[in-house]
N, C-alpha and C. Protein backbone atom coordinates (compact mmCIF):
# COMPACT_ATOMS: atom_id res chain seq x y z
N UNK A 1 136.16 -95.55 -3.07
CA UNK A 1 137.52 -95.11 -3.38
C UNK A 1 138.47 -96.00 -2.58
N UNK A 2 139.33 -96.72 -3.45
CA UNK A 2 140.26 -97.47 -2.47
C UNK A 2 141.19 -96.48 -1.72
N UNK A 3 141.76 -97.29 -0.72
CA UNK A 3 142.45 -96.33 0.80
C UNK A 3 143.61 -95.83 -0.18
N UNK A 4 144.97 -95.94 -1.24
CA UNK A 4 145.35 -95.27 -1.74
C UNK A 4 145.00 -93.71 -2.15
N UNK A 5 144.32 -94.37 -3.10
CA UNK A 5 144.00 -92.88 -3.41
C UNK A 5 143.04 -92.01 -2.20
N UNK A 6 142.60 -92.18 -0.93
CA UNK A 6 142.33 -91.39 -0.17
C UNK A 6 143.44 -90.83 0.35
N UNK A 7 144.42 -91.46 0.17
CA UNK A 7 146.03 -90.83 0.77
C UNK A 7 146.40 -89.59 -0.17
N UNK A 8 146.57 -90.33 -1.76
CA UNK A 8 146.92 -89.55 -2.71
C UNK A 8 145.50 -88.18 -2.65
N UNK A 9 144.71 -88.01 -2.78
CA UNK A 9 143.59 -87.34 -2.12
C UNK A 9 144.18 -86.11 -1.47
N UNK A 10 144.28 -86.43 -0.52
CA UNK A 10 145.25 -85.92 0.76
C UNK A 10 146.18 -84.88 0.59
N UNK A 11 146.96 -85.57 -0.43
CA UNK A 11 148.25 -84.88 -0.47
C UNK A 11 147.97 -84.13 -1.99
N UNK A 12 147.72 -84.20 -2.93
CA UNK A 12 146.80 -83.89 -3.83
C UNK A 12 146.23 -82.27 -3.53
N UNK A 13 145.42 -82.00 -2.34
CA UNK A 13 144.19 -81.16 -1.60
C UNK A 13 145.67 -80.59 -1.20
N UNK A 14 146.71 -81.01 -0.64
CA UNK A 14 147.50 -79.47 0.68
C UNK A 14 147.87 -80.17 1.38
N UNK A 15 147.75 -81.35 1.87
CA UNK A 15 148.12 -82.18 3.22
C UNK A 15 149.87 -82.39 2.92
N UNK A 16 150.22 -81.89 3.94
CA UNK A 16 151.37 -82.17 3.82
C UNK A 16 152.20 -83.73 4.12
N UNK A 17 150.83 -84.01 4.67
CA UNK A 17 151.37 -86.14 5.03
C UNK A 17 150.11 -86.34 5.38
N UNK A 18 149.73 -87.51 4.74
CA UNK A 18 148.71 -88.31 5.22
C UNK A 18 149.18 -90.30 5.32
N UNK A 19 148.20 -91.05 6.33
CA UNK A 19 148.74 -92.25 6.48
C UNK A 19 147.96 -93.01 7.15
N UNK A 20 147.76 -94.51 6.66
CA UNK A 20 146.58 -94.94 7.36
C UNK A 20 146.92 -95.87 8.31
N UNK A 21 145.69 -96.25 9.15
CA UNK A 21 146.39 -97.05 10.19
C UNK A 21 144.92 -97.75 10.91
N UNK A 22 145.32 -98.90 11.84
CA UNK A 22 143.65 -99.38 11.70
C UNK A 22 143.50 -98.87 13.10
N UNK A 23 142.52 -98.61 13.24
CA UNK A 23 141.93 -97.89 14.74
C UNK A 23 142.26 -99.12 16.05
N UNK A 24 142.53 -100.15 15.67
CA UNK A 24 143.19 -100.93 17.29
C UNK A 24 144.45 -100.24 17.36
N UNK A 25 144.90 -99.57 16.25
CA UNK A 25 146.57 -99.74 16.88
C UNK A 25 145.91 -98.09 17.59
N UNK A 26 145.66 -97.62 17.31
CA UNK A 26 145.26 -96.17 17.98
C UNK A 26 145.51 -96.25 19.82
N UNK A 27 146.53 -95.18 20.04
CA UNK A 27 146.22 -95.66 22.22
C UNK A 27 145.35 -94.27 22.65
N UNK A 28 144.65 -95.00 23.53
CA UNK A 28 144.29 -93.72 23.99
C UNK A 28 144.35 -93.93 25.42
N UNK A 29 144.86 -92.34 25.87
CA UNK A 29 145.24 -92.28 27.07
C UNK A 29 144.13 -91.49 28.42
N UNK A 30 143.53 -92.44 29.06
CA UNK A 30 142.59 -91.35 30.29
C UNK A 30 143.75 -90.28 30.78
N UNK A 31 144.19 -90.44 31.23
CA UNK A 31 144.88 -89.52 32.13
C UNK A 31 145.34 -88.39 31.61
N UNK A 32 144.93 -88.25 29.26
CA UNK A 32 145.12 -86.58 29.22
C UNK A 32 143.68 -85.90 29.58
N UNK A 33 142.61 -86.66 30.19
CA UNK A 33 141.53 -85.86 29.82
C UNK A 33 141.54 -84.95 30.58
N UNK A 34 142.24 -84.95 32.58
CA UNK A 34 142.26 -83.50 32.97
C UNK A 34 142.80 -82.19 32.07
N UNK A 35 143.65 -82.43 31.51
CA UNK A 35 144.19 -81.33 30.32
C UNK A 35 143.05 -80.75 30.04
N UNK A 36 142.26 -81.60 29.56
CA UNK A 36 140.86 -80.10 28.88
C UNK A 36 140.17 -79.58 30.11
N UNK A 37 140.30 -80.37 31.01
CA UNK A 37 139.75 -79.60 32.39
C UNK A 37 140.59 -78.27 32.49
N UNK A 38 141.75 -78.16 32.16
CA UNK A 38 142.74 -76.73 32.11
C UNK A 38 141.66 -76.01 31.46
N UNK A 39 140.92 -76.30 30.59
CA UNK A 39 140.70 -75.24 29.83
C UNK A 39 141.05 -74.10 29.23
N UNK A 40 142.53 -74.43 28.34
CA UNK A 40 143.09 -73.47 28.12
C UNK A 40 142.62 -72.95 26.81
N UNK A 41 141.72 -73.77 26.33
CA UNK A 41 141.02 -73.95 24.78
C UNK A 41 140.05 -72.80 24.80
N UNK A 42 139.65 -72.80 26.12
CA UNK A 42 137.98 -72.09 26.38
C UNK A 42 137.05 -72.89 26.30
N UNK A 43 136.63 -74.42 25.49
CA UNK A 43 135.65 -74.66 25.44
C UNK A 43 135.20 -75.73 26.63
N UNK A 44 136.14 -76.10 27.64
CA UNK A 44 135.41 -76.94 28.21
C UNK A 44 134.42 -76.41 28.92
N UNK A 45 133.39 -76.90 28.69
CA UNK A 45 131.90 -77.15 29.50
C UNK A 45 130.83 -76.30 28.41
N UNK A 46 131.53 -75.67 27.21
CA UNK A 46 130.51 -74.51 26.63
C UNK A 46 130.55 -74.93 24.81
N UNK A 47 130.98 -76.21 24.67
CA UNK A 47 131.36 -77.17 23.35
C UNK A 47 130.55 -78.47 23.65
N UNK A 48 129.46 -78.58 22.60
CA UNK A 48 128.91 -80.21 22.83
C UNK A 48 130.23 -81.65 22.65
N UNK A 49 130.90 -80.67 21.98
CA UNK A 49 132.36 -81.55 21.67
C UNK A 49 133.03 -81.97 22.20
N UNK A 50 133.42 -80.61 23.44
CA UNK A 50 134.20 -80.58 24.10
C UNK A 50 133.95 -81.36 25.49
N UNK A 51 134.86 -81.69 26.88
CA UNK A 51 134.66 -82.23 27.74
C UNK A 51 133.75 -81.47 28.61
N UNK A 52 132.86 -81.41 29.57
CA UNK A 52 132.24 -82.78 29.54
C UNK A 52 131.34 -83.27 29.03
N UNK A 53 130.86 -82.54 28.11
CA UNK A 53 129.49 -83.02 27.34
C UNK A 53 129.72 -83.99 26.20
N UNK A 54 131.25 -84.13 25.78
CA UNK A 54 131.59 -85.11 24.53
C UNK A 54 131.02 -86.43 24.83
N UNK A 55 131.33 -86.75 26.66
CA UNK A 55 131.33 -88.38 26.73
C UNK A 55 132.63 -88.76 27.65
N UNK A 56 132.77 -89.73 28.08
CA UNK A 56 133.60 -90.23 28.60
C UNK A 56 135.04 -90.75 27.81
N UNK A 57 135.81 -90.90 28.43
CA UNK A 57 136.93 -91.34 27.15
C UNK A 57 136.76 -92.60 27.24
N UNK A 58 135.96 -93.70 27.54
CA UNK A 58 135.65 -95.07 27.00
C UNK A 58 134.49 -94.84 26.20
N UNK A 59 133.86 -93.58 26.26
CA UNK A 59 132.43 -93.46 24.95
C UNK A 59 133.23 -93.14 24.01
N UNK A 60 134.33 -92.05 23.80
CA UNK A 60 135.21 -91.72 22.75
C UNK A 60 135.77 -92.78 22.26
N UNK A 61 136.69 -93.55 22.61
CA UNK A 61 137.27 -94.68 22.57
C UNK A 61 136.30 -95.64 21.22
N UNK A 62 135.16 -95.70 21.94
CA UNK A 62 134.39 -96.98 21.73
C UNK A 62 133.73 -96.13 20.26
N UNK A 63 133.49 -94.45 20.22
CA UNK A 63 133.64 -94.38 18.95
C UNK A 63 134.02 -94.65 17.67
N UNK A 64 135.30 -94.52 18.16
CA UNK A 64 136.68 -94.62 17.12
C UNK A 64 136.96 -96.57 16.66
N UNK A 65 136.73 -97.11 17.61
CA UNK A 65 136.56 -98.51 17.57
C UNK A 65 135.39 -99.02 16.62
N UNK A 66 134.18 -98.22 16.61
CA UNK A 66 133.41 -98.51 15.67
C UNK A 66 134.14 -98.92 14.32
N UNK A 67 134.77 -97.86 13.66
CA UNK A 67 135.64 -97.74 12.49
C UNK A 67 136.94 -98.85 12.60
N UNK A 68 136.99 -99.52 11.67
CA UNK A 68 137.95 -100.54 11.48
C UNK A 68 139.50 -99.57 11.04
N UNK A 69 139.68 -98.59 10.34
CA UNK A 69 140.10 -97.89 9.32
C UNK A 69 140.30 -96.77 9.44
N UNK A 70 141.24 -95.83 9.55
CA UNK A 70 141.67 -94.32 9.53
C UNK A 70 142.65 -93.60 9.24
N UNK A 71 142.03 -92.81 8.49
CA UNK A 71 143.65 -91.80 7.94
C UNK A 71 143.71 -90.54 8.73
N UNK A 72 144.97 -90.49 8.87
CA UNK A 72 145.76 -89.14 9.73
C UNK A 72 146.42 -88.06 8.73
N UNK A 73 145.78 -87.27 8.90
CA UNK A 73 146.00 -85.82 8.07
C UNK A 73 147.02 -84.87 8.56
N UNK A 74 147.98 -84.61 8.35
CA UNK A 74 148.60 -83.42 8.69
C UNK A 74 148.90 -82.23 8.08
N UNK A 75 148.98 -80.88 8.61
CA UNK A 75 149.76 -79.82 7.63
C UNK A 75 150.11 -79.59 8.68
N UNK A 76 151.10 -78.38 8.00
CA UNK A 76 152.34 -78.07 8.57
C UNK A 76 152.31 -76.18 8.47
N UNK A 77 153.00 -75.52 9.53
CA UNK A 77 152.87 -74.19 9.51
C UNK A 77 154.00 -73.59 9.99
N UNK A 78 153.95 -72.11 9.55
CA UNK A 78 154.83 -71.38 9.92
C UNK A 78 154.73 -70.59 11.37
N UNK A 79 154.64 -70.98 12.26
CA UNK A 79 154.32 -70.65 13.49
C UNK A 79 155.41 -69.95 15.03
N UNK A 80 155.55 -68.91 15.07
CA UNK A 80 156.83 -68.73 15.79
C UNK A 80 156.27 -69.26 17.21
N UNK A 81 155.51 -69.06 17.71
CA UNK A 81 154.88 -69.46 19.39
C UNK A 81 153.85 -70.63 19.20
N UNK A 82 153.84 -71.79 19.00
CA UNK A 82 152.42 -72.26 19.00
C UNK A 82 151.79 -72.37 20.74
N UNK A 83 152.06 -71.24 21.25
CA UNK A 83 151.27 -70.94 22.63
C UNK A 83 150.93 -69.74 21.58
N UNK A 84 150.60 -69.24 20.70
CA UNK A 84 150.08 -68.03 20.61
C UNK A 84 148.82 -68.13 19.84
N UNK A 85 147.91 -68.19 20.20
CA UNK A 85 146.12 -68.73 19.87
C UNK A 85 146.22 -67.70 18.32
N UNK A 86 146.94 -66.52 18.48
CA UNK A 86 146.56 -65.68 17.31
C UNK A 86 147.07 -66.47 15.98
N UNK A 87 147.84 -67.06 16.53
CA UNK A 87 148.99 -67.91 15.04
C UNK A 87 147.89 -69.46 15.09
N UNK A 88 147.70 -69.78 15.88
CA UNK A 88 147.61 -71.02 15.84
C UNK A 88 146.01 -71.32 15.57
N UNK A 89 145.16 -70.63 16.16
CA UNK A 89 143.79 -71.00 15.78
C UNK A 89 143.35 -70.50 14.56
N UNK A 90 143.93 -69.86 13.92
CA UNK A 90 143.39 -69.79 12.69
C UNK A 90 144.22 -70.87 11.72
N UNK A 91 145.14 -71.17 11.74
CA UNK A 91 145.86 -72.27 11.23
C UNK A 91 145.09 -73.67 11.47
N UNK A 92 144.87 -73.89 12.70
CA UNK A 92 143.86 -75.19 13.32
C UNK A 92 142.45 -75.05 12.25
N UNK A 93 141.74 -73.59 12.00
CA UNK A 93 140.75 -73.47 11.94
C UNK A 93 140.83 -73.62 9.70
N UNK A 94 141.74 -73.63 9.68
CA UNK A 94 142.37 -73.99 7.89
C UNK A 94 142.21 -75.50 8.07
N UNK A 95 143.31 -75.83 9.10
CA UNK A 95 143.81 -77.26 8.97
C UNK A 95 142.01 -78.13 8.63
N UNK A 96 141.42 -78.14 10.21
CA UNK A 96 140.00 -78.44 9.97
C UNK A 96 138.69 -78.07 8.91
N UNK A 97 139.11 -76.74 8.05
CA UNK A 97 138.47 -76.77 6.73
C UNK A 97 138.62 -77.57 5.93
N UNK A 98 140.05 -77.47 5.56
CA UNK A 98 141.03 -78.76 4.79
C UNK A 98 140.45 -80.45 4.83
N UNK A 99 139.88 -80.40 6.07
CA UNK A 99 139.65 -82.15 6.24
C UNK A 99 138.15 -82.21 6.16
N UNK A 100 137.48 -81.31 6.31
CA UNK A 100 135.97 -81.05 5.98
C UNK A 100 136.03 -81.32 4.06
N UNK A 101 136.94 -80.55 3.73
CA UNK A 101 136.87 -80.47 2.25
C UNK A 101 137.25 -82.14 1.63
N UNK A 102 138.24 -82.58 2.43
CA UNK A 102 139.08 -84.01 1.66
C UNK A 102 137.51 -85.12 2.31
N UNK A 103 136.90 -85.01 3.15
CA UNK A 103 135.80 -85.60 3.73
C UNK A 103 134.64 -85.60 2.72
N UNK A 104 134.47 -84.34 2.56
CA UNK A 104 133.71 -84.21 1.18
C UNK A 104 133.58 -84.75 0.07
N UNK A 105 134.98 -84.44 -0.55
CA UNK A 105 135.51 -85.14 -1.70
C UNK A 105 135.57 -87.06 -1.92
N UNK A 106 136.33 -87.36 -0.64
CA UNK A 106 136.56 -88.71 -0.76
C UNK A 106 134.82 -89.74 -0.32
N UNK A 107 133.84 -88.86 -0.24
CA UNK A 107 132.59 -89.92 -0.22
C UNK A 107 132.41 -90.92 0.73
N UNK A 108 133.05 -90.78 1.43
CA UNK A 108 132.62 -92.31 2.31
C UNK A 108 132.37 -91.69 3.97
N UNK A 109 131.23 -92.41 4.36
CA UNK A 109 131.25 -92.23 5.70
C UNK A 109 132.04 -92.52 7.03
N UNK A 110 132.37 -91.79 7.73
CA UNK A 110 132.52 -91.82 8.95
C UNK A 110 132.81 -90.99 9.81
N UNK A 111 133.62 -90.85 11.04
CA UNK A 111 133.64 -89.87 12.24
C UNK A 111 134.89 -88.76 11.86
N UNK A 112 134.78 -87.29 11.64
CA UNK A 112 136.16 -86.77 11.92
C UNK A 112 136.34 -86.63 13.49
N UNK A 113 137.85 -86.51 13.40
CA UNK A 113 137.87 -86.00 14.96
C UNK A 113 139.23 -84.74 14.12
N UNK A 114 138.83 -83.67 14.97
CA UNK A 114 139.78 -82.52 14.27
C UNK A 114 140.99 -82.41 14.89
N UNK A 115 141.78 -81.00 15.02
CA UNK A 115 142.53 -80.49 15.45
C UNK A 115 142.74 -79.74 16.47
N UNK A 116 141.37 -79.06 16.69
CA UNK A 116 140.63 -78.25 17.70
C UNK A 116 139.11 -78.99 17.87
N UNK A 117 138.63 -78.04 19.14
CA UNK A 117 137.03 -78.19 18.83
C UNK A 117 136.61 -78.09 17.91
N UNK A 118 135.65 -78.25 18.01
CA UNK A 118 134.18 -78.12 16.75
C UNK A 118 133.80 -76.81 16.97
N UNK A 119 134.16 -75.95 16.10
CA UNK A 119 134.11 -74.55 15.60
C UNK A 119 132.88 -74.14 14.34
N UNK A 120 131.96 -74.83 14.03
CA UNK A 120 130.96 -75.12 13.26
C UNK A 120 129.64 -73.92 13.74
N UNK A 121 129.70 -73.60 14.92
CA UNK A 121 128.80 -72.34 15.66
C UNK A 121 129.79 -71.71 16.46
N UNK A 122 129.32 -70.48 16.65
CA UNK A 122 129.65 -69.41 17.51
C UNK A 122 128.99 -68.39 18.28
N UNK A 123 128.47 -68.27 19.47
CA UNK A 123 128.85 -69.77 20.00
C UNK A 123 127.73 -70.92 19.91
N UNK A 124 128.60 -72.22 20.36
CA UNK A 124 128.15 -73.40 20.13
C UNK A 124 126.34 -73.43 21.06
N UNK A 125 125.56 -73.97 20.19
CA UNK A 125 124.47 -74.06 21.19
C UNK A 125 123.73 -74.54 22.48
N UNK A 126 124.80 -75.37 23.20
CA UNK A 126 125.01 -75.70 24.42
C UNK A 126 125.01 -74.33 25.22
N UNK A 127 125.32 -73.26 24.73
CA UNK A 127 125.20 -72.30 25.96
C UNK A 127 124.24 -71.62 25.87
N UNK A 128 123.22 -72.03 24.75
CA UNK A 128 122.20 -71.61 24.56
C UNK A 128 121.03 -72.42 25.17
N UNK A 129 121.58 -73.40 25.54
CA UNK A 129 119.83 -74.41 26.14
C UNK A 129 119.63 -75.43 24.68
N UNK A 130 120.17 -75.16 23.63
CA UNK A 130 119.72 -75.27 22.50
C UNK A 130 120.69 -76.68 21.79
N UNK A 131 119.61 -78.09 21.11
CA UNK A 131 120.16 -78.98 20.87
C UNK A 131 121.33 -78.18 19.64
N UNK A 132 122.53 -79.33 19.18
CA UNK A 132 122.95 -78.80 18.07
C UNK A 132 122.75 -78.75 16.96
N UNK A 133 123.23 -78.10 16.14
CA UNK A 133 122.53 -77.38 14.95
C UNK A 133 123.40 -78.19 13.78
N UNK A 134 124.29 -78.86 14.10
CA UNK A 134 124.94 -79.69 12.98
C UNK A 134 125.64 -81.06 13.33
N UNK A 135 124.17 -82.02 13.85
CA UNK A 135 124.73 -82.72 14.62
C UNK A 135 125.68 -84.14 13.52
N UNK A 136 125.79 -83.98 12.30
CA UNK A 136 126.35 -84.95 11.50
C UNK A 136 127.54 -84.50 11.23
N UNK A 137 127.90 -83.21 10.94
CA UNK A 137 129.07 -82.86 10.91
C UNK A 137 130.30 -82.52 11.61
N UNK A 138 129.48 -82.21 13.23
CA UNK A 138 129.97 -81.65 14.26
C UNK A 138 131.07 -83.11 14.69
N UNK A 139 132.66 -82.21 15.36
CA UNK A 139 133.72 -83.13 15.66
C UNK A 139 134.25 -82.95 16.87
N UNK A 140 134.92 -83.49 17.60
CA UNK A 140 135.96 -83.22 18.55
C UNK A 140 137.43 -83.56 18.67
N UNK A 141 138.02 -83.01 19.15
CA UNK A 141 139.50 -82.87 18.79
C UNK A 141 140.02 -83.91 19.49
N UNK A 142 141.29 -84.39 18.85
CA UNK A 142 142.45 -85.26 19.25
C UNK A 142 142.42 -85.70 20.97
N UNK A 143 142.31 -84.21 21.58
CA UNK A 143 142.45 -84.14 22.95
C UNK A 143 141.64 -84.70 23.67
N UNK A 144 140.22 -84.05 23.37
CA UNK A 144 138.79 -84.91 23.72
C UNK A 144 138.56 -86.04 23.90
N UNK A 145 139.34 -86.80 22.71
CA UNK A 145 139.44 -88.46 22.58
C UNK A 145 140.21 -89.17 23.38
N UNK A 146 140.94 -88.14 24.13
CA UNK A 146 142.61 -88.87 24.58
C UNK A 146 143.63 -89.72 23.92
N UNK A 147 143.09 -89.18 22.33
CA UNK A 147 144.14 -89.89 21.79
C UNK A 147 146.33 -89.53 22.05
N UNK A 148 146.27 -90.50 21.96
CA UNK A 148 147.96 -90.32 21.84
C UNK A 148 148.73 -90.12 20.90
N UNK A 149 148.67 -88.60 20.36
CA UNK A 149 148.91 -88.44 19.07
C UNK A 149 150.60 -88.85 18.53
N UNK A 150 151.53 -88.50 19.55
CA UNK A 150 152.18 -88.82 19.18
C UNK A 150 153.09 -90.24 18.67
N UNK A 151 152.48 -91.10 19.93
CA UNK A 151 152.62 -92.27 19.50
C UNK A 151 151.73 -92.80 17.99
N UNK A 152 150.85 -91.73 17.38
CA UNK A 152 149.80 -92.12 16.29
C UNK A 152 150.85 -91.82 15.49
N UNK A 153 151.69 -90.76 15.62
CA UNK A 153 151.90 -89.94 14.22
C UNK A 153 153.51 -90.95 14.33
N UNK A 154 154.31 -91.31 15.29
CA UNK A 154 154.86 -92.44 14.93
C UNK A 154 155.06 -93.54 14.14
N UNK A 155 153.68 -93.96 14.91
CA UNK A 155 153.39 -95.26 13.53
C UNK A 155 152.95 -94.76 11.98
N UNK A 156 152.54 -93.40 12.16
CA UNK A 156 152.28 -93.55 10.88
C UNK A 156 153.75 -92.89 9.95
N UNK A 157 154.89 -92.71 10.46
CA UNK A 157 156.05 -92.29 9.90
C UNK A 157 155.69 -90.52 9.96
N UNK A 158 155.59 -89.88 10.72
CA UNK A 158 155.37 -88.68 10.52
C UNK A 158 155.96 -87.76 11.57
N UNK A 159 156.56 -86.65 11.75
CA UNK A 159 156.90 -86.20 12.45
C UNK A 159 156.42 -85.22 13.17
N UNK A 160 156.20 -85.63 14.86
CA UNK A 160 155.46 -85.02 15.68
C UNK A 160 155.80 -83.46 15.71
N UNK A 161 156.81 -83.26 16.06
CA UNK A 161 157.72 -81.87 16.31
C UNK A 161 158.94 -81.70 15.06
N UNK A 162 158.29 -80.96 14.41
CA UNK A 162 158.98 -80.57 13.38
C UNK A 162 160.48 -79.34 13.52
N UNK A 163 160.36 -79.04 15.01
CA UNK A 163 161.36 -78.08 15.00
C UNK A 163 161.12 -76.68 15.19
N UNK A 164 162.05 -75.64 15.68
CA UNK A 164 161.58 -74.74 15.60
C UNK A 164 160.72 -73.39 14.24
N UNK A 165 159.79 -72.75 15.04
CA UNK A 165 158.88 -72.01 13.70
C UNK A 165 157.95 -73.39 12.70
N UNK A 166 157.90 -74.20 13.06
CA UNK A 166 157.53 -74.83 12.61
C UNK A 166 155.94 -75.83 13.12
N UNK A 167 154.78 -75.74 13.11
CA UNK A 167 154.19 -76.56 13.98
C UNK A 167 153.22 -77.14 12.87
N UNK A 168 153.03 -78.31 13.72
CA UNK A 168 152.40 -79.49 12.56
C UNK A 168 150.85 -79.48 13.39
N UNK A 169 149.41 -79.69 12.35
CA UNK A 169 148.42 -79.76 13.25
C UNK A 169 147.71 -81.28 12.29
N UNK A 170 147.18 -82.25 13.50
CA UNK A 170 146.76 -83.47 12.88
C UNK A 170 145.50 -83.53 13.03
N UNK A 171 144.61 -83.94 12.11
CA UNK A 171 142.95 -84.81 12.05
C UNK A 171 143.22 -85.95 11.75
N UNK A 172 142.15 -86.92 12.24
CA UNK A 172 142.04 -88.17 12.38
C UNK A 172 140.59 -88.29 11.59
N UNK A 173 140.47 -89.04 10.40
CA UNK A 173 138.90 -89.82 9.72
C UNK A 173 139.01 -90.82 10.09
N UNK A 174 137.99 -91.45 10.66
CA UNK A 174 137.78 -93.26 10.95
C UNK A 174 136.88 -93.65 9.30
N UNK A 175 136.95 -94.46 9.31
CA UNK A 175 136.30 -94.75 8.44
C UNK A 175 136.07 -96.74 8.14
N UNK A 176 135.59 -97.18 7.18
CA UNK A 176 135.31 -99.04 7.15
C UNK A 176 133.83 -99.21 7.23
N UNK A 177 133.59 -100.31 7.21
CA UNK A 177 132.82 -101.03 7.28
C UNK A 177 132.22 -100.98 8.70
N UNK A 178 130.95 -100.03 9.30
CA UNK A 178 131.35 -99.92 10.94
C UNK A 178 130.87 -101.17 12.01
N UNK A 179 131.26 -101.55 12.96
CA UNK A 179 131.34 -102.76 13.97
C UNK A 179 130.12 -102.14 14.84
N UNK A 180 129.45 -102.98 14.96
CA UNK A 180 128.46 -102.29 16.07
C UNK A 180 128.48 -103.49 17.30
């Protein structure tokens, strides 16, 4: 499928903006990874996804670098607090169906990275002793990566903060020909 119509795809499915961009221009920043040390998510240390079991943010990094190629997914919500997990994780937990489904559809391989953790078990089998149970599908979020979303959603013409009641949630597909 040429990269057009993975856009048109996109928007097609519910996405309220999608936009591609090649994974050098992508920044990623070490210094958000204490943030998931907050653990305000819950999953750090109890998510194969999540920090610290994801990897380092030069193993993340060097993921995403594999992929020459990536589109940025957004929707958009009606959200009065996005501090309020009740509004927002189930919205995150749509948004990331949504890109499971356009992943599906559009056929081609490569890495998602979501919106949230990897919500695929409950709980995840890391707190079980137990390898994971979906290790091809399984993702980690924006945060994990240290990506810099906002400077992402910049370049790709999109707007980070939409304003009040309003909150936008982004996935990232890598995708290309992969570099090893």
């Amino acid at each position: 499928m040429d990269e057009k119509k993975l856009v048109d795809l996109a928007v097609e499915m519910g996405f309220a903006n999608a936009a591609l961009v090649d994974t050098r221009d992508i920044e990623f920043i070490p210094a958000f990874r204490p943030l998931c040390e907050e653990n305000l998510c819950g999953k750090y240390g109890v998510n194969y996804c999540c920090p610290p079991d994801c990897g380092t943010v030069a193993e993340m990094e060097a993921r995403v670098r594999r992929w020459p190629r990536a589109i940025l997914l957004q929707t958009l919500w009606d959200i009065d607090d996005p501090l309020d997990e009740r509004q927002t994780k189930p919205a995150k937990g749509k948004h990331n169906k949504l890109t499971r489904e356009w992943i599906d559809r559009a056929g081609i391989p490569g890495l998602m990275i979501g919106a949230s953790g990897c919500n695929l078990c409950n709980p995840c089998a890391i707190v079980e002793g137990k390898p994971c149970r979906f290790p091809d599908k399984k993702f980690s979020c924006m945060s994990a990566y240290c990506i810099f979303v906002q400077d992402l959603t910049d370049k790709c013409g999109m707007e980070y903060d939409c304003g009040p009641g309003v909150q936008a949630f982004f996935s990232l597909y890598c995708f290309g020909e992969p570099v090893y």
